[in-house]
C-alpha atoms as a PDB file:
ATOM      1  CA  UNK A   1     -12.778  50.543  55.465  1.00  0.00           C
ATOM      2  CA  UNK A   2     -13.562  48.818  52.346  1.00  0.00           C
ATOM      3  CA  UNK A   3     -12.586  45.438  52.053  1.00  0.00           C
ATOM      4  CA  UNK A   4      -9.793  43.007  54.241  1.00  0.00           C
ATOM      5  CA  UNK A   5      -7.951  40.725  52.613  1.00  0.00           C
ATOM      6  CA  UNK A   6      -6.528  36.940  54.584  1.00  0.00           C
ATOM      7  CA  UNK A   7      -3.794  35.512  52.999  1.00  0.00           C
ATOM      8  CA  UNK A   8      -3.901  31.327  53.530  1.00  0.00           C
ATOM      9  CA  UNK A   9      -1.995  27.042  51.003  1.00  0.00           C
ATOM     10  CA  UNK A  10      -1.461  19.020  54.881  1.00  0.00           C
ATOM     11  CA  UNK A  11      -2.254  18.433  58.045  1.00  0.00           C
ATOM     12  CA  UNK A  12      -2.097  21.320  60.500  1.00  0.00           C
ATOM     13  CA  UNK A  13      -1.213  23.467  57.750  1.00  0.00           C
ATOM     14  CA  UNK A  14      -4.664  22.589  56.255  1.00  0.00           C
ATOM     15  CA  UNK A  15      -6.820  23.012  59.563  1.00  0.00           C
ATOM     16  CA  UNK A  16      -5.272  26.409  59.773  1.00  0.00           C
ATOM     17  CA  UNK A  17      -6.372  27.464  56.309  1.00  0.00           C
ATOM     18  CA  UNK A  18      -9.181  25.850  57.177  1.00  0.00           C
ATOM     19  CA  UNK A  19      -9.558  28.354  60.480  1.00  0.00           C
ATOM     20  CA  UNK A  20      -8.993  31.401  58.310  1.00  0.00           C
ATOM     21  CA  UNK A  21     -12.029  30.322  55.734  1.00  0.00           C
ATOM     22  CA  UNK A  22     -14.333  29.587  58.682  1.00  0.00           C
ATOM     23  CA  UNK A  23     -13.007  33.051  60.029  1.00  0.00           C
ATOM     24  CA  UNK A  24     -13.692  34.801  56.684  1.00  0.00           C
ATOM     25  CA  UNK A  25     -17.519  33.843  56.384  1.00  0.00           C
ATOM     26  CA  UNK A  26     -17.802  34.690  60.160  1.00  0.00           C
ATOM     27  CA  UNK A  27     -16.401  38.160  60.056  1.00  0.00           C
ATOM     28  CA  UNK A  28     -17.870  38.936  57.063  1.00  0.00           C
ATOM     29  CA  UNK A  29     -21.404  38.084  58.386  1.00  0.00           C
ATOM     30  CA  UNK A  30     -20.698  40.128  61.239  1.00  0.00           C
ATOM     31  CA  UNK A  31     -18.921  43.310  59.364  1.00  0.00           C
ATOM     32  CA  UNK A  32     -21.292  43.185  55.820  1.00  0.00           C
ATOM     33  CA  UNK A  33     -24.111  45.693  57.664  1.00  0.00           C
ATOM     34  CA  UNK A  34     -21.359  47.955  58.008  1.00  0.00           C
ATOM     35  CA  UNK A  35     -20.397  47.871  54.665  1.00  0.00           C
ATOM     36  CA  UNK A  36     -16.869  46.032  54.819  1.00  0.00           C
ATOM     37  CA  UNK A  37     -16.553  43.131  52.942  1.00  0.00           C
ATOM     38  CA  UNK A  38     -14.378  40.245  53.946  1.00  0.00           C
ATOM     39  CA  UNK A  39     -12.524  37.914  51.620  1.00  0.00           C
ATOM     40  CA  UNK A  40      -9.938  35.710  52.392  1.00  0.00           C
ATOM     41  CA  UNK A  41      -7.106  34.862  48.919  1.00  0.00           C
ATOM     42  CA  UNK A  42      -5.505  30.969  49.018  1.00  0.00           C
ATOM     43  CA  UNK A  43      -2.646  31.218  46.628  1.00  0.00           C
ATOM     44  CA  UNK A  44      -1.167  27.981  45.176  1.00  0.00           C
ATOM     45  CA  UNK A  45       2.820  27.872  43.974  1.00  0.00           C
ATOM     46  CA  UNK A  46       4.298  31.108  42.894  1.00  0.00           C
ATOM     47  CA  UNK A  47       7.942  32.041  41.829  1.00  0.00           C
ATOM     48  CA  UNK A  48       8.588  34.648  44.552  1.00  0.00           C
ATOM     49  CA  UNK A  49      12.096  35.206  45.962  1.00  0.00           C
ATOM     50  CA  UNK A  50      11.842  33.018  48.228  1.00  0.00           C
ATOM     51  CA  UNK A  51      10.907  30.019  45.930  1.00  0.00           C
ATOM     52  CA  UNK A  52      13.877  30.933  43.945  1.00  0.00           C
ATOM     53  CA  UNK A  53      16.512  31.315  46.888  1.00  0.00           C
ATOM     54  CA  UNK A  54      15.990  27.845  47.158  1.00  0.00           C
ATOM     55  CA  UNK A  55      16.504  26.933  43.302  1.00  0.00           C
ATOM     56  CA  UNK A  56      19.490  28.699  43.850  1.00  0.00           C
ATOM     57  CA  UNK A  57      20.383  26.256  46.684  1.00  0.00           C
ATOM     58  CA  UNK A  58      20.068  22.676  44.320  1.00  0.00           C
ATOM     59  CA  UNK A  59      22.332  21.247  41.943  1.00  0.00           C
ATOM     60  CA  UNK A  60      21.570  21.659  37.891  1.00  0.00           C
ATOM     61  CA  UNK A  61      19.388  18.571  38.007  1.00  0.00           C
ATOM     62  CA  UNK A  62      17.020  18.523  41.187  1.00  0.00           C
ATOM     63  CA  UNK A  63      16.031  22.172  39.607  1.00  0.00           C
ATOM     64  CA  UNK A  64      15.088  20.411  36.277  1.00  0.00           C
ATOM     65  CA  UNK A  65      12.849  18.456  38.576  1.00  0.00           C
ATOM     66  CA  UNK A  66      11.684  20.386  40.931  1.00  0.00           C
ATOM     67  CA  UNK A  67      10.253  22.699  38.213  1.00  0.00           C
ATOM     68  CA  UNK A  68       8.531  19.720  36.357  1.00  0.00           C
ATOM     69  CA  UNK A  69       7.108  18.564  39.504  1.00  0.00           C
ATOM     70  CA  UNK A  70       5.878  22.555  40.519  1.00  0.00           C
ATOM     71  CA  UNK A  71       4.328  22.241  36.895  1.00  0.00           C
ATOM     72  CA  UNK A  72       2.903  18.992  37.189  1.00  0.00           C
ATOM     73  CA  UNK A  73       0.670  20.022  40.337  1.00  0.00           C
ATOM     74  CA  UNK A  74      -1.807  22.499  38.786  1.00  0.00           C
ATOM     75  CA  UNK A  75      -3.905  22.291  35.464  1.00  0.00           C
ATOM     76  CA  UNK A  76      -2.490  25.070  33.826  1.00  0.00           C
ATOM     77  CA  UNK A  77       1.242  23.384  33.853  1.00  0.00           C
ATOM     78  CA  UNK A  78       3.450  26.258  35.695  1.00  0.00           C
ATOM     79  CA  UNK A  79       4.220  28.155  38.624  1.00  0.00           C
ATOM     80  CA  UNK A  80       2.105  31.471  39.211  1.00  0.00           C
ATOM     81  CA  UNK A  81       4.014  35.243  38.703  1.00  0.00           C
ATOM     82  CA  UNK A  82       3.137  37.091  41.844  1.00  0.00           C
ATOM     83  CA  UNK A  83       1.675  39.406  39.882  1.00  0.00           C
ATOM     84  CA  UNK A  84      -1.683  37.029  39.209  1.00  0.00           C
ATOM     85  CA  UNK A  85      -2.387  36.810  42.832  1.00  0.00           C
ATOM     86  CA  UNK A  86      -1.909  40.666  42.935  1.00  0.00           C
ATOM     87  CA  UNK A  87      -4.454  41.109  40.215  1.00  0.00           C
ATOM     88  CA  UNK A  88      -7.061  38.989  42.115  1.00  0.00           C
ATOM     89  CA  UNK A  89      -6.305  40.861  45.246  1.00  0.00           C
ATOM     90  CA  UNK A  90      -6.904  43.913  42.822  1.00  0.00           C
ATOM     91  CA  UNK A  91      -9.789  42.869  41.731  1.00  0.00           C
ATOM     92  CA  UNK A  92     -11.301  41.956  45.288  1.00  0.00           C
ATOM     93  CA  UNK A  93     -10.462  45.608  45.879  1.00  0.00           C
ATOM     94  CA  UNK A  94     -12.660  47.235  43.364  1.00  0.00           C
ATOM     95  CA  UNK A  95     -15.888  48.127  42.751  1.00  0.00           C
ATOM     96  CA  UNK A  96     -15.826  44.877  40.299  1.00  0.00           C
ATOM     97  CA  UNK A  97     -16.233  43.079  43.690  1.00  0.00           C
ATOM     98  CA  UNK A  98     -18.736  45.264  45.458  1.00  0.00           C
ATOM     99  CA  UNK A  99     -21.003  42.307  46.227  1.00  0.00           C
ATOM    100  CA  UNK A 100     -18.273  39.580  47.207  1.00  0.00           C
ATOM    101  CA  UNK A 101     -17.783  38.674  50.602  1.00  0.00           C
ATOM    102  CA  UNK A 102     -17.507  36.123  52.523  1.00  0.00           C
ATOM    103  CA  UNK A 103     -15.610  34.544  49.805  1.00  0.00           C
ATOM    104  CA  UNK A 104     -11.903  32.226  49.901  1.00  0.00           C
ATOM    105  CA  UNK A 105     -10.445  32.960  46.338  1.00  0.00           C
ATOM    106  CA  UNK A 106      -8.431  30.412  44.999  1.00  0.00           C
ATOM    107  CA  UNK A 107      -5.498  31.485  42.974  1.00  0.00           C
ATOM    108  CA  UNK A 108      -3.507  28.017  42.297  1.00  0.00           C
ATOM    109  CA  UNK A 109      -3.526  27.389  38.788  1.00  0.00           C
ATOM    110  CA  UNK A 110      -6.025  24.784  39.010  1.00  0.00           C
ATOM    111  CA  UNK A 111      -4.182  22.665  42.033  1.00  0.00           C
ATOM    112  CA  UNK A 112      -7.079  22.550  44.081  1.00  0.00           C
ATOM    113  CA  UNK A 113      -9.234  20.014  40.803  1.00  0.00           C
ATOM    114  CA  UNK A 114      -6.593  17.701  40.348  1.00  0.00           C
ATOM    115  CA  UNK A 115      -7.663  14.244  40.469  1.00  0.00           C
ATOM    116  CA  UNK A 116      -4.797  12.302  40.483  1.00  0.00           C
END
């Protein structure tokens, strides 16, 4: 085996990911004379299906500001396609990456800088 991927995003929620970063170093310690890397991917706001079922859900105006506010939280001023956390994922994956592990990548647009 290659390379695993952990997919992890207040409060409990943030001791978990938390968990899962601690985890990653850990296992990839353990696992990198064996050859297997170990990364762990923390994705920020992306427009998957399930984000959208619940535009579906509001009323004309609460989406007008539910986007703003999904494009006010990261630097780069939107929501993610699916496809960018795929590509980072893709990279991990490759040969590119042969030397990361141990490693949380952050795919959030920039969310995780803001200082507001």
């Amino acid at each position: 085996m290659d390379a695993i991927l952990c997919s992890a995003g207040t409060g409990v929620y943030a001791a978990g990911k938390s968990g899962v970063i601690a985890l990653t170093k850990s296992v990839a310690q353990e696992y990198g004379h064996q050859h297997i890397r170990i990364n762990s991917l923390c994705p920020g706001a992306f427009r998957t299906s399930m984000l959208e079922e619940k535009f579906l859900t509001l009323p004309e105006d609460e989406k007008v500001k539910l986007n703003e506010s999904y494009q006010k939280l990261n630097a780069l001023g939107r929501i993610g396609d699916p496809l960018e956390a795929a590509k980072a994922v893709k990279w991990l994956l490759s040969d590119d990456a042969s030397f990361v592990t141990g490693q949380n990548i952050i795919v959030d647009g920039g969310i995780g800088f803001r200082f507001e």
